[in-house]
Protein backbone atom coordinates (compact mmCIF):
# COMPACT_ATOMS: atom_id res chain seq x y z
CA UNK A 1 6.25 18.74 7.96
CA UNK A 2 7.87 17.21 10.97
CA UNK A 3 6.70 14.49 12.93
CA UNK A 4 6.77 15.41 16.89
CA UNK A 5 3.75 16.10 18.61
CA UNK A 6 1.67 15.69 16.01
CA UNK A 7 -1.38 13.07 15.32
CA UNK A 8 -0.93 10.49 12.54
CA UNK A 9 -3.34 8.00 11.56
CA UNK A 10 -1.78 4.91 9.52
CA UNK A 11 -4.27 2.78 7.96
CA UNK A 12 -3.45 -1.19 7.23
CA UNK A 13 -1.07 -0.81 9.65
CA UNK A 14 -0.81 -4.89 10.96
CA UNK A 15 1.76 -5.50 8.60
CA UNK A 16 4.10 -4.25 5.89
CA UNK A 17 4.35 -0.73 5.07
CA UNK A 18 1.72 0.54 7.29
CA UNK A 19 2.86 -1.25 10.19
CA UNK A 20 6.57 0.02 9.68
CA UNK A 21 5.47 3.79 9.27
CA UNK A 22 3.66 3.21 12.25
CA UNK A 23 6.73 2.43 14.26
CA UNK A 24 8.85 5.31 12.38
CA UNK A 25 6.43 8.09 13.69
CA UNK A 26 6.44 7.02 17.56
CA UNK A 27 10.21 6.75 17.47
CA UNK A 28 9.97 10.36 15.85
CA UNK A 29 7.83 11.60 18.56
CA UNK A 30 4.30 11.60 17.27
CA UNK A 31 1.05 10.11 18.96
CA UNK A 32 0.15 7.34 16.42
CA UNK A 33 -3.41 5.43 15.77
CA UNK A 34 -2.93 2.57 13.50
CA UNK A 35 -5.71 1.09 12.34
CA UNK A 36 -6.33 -2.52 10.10
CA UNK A 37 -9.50 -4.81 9.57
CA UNK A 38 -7.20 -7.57 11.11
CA UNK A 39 -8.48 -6.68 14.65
CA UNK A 40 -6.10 -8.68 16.73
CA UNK A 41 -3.08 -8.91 14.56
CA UNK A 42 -3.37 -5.07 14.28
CA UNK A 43 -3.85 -4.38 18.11
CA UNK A 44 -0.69 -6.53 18.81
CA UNK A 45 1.32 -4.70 16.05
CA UNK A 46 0.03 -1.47 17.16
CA UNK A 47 1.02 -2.36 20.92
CA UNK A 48 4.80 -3.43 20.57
CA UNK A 49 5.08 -0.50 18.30
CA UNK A 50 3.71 2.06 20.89
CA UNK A 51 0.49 3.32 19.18
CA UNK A 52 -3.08 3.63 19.44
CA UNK A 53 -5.23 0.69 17.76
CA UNK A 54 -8.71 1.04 16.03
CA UNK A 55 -10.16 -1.69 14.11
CA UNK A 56 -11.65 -0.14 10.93
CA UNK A 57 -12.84 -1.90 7.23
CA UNK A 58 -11.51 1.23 5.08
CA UNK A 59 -13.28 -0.88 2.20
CA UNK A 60 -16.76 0.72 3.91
CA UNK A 61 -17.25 4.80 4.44
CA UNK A 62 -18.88 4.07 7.47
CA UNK A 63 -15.93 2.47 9.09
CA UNK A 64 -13.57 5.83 7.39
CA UNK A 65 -15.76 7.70 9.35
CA UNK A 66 -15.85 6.25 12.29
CA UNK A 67 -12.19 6.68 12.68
CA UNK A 68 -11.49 9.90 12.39
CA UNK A 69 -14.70 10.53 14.12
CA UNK A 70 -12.60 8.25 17.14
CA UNK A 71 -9.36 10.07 16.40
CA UNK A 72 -11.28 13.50 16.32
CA UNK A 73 -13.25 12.78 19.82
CA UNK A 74 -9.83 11.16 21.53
CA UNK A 75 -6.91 12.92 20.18
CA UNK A 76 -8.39 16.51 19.38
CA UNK A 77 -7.40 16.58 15.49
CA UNK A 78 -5.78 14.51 12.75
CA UNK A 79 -2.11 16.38 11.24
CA UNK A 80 -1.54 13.52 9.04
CA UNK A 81 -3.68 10.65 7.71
CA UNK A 82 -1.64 7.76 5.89
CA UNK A 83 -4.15 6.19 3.31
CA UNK A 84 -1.93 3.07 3.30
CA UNK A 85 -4.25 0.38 3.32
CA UNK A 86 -4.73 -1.66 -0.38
CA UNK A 87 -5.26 -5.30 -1.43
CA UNK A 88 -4.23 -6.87 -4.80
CA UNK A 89 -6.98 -9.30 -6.47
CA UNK A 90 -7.89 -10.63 -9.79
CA UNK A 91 -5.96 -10.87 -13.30
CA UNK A 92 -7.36 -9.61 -16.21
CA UNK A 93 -11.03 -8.90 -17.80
CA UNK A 94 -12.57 -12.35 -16.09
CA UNK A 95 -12.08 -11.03 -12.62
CA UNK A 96 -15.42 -11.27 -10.97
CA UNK A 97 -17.48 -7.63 -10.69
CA UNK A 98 -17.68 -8.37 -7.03
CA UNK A 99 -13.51 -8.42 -6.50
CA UNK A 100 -13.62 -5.42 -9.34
CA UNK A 101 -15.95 -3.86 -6.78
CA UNK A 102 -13.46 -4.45 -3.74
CA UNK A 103 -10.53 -3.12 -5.07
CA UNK A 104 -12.04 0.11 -5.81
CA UNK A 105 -13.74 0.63 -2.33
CA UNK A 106 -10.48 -0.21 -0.64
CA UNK A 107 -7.56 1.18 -3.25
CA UNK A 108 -9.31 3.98 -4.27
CA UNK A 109 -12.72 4.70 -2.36
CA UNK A 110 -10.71 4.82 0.92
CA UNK A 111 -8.92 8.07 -0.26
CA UNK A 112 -11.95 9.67 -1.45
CA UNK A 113 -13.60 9.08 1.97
CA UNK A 114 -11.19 10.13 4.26
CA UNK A 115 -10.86 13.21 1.98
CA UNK A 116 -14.47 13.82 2.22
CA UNK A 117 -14.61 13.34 5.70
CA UNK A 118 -11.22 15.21 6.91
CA UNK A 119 -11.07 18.00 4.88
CA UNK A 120 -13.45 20.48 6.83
CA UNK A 121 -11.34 19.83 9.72
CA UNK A 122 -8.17 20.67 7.62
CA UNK A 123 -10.15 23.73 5.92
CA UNK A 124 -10.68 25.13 9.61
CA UNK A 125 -7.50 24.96 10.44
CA UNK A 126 -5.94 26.20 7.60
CA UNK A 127 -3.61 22.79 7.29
CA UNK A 128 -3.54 19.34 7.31
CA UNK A 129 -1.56 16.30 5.08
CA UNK A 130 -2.13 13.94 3.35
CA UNK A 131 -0.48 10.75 2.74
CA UNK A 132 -2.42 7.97 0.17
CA UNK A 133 -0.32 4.93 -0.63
CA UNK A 134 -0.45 4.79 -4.36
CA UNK A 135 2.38 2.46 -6.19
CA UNK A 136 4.22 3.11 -9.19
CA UNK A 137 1.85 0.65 -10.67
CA UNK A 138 -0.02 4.30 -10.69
CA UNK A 139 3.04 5.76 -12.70
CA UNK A 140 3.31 2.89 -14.82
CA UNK A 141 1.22 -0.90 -14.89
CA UNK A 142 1.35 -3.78 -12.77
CA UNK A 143 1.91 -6.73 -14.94
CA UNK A 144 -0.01 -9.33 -13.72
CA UNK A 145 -3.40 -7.41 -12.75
CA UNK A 146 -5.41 -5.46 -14.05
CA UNK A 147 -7.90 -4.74 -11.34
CA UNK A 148 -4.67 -3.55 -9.33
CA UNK A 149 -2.93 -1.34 -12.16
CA UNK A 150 -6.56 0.33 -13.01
CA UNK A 151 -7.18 1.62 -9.40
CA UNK A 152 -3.75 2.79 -8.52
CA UNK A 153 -3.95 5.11 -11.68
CA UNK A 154 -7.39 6.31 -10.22
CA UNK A 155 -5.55 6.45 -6.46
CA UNK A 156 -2.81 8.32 -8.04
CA UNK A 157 -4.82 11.02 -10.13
CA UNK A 158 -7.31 11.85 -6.96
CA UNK A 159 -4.12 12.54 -5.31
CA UNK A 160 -2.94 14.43 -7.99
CA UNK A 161 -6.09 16.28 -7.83
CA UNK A 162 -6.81 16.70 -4.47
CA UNK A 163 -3.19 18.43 -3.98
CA UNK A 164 -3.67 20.48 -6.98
CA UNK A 165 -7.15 22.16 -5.14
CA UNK A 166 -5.86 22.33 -1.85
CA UNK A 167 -1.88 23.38 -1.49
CA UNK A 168 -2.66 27.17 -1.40
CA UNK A 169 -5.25 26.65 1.26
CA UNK A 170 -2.73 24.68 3.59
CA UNK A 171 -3.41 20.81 2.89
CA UNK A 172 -0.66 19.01 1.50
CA UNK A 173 -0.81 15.68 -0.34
CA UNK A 174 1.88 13.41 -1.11
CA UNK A 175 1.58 10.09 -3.13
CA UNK A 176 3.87 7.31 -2.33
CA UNK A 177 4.39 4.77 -5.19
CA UNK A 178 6.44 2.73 -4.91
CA UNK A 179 8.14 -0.48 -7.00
CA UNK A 180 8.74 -4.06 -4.95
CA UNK A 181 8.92 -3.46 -0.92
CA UNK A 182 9.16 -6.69 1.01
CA UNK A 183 5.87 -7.19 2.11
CA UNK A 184 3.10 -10.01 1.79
CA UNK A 185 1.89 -8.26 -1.02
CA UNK A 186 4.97 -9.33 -3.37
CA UNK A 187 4.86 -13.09 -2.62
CA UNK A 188 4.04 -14.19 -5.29
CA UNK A 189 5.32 -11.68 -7.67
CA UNK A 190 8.92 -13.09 -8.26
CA UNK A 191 9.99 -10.11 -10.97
CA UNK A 192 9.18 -7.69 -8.42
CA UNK A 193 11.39 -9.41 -5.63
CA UNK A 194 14.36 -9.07 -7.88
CA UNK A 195 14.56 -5.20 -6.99
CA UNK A 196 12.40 -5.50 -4.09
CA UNK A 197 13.38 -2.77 -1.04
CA UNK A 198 13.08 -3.01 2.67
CA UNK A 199 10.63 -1.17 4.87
CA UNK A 200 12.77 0.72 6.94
CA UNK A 201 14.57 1.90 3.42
CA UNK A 202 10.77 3.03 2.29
CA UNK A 203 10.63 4.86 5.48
CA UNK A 204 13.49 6.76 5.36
CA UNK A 205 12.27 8.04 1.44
CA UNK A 206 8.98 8.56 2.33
CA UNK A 207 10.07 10.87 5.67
CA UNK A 208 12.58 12.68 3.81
CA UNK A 209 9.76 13.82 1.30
CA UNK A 210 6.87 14.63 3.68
CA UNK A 211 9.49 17.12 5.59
CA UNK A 212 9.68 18.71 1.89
CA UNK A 213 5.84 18.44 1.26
CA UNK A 214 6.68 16.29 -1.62
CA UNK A 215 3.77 15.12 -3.76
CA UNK A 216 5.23 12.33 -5.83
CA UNK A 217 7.35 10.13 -3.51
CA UNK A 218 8.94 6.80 -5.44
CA UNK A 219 11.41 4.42 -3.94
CA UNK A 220 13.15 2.83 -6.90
CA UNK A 221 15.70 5.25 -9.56
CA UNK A 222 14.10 3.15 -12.32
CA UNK A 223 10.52 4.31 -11.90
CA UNK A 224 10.74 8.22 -12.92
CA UNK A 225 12.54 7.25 -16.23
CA UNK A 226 10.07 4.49 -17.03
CA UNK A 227 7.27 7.18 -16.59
CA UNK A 228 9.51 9.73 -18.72
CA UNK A 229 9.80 7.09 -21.20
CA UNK A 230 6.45 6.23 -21.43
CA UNK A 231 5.27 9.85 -21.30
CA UNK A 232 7.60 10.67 -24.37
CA UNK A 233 7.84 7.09 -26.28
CA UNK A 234 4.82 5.06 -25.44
CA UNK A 235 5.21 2.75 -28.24
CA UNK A 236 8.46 1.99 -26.93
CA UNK A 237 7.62 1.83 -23.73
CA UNK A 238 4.96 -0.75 -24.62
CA UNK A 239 7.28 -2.82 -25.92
CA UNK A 240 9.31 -3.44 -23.33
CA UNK A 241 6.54 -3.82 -20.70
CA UNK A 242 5.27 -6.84 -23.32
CA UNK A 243 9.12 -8.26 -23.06
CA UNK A 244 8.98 -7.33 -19.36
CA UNK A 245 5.63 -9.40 -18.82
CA UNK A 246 6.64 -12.21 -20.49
CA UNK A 247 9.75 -12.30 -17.90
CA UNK A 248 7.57 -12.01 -15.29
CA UNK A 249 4.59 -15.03 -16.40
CA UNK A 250 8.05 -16.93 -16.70
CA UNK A 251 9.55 -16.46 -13.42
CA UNK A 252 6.08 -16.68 -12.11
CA UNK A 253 5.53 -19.91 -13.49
CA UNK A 254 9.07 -21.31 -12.04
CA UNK A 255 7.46 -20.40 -8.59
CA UNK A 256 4.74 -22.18 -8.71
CA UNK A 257 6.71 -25.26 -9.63
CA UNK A 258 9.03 -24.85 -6.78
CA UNK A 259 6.40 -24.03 -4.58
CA UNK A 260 3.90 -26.70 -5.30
CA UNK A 261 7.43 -29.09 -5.31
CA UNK A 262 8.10 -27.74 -1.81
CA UNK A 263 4.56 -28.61 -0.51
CA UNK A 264 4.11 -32.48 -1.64
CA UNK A 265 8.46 -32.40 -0.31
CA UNK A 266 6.77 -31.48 3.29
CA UNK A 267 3.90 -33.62 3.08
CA UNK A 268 5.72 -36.42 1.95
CA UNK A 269 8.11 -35.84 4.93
CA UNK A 270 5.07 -35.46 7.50
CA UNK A 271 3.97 -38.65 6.15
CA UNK A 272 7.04 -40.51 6.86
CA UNK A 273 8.85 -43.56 5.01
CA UNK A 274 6.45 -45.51 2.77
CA UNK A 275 4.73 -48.57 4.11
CA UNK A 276 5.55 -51.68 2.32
CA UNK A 277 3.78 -55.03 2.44
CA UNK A 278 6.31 -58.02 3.32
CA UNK A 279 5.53 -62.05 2.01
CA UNK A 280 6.76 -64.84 3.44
């Protein structure tokens, strides 16, 4: 597809990915509503960048609704809707059923709604696109949790699906998956800063693709050979994602350290020298 004239809805789009696709589609011509559950942060982003803001919880169907019921009512129709929005929680099995709960609504839920609720419109028109943020934790795992590696498979296969029932009646899907982008999101995930791509660079990959009507869309030239490999040798595969992991608890670790060395550095500084008792 190309980008001019159309309408494009970018959810999380305060920050990071989102908020950089955002930007990409004005400059390519398009009329843009980003929307975030970070009210403020996202109506500032949205602003600078030249796009429409509404506030929406994609984590509720209600809130799904209500945008594209607001895009639908202002803008006339939706060419393009970027699931982006996703949140990483928890670690392994002892992560609470409440945060098990929340990643689903928001990482996988969120697709499923906007599906539900957009794909009428895209049926009557005989086209429509598309785009749900996945990760190649969806191709592969995500090392250090589970909650997050579990629903970007799910993200990833209702893509998969939903492109698979759709394509010959017009609707494209593409997943994006990508490894380590410079976002908030990788903060604290050292092994994944090591290889770790700008936003602009994801942009340019991720536009190239949707003017093909690409489904699988990956940023990194290690991530289709670790899926090959663990397609064809999982037991190898296996093994070097337990080598991998240990890397990563390692360098992971280190952080910490430095980090929690950094803090008591700064509070020690905003503390000033030490006070000392003199005796005559």
């Amino acid at each position: 597809m190309e980008f001019k004239g159309k309408i494009i809805v970018v959810t999380g789009a305060a920050s990071g990915i989102g908020l950089a696709l955002t930007r990409r589609f004005v400059q390519e011509g398009a009329t843009v509503i980003a929307s975030d559950l970070k009210a403020e942060e996202g109506a500032k982003a949205a602003a600078e960048a030249g796009a429409r803001f509404v506030q929406a919880d994609v984590g509720q169907e209600a809130d799904v609704v209500r945008l594209i019921d607001d895009v639908m009512g202002n803008e006339g129709q939706i060419d393009l809707f970027c699931s982006n929005a996703g949140i990483a929680i928890g670690a392994g099995p002892e992560t609470l059923d409440k945060h098990w709960d929340l990643i689903h609504r928001v990482n996988v839920m969120s697709h499923v709604w906007a599906a539900r609720k957009l794909l009428p419109h895209y049926l009557e028109r005989g086209e429509g696109y598309f785009l749900n943020t996945a990760s190649a934790a969806g191709l592969l795992t995500e090392l250090h949790s589970a909650p997050y590696a579990v629903t970007k498979h799910a993200a990833l296969a209702f893509a998969e699906w939903l492109g698979i029932t759709y394509r010959d009646r017009g609707i494209f899907v593409s997943a994006l998956c990508p490894e380590g982008v410079w976002t908030p999101m990788i903060e604290n995930a050292p092994i994944l800063q090591q290889t770790a791509i700008t936003t602009d660079e994801l942009v340019e990959k991720t536009l190239a693709a949707l003017r093909e009507n690409r489904f699988l869309i990956t940023t990194h030239e290690s991530t289709l050979p670790a899926a090959q490999l663990r397609a064809g040798d999982n037991e190898k595969w296996m093994g070097k994602m337990v080598r991998l992991r240990e890397k990563a608890m390692g360098l992971l670790e280190g952080h910490h350290a430095f980090a929690n060395a950094e803090a008591a550095n700064q509070a020690e500084a905003e503390a000033g020298p030490p006070r000392t008792e003199g005796h005559a």
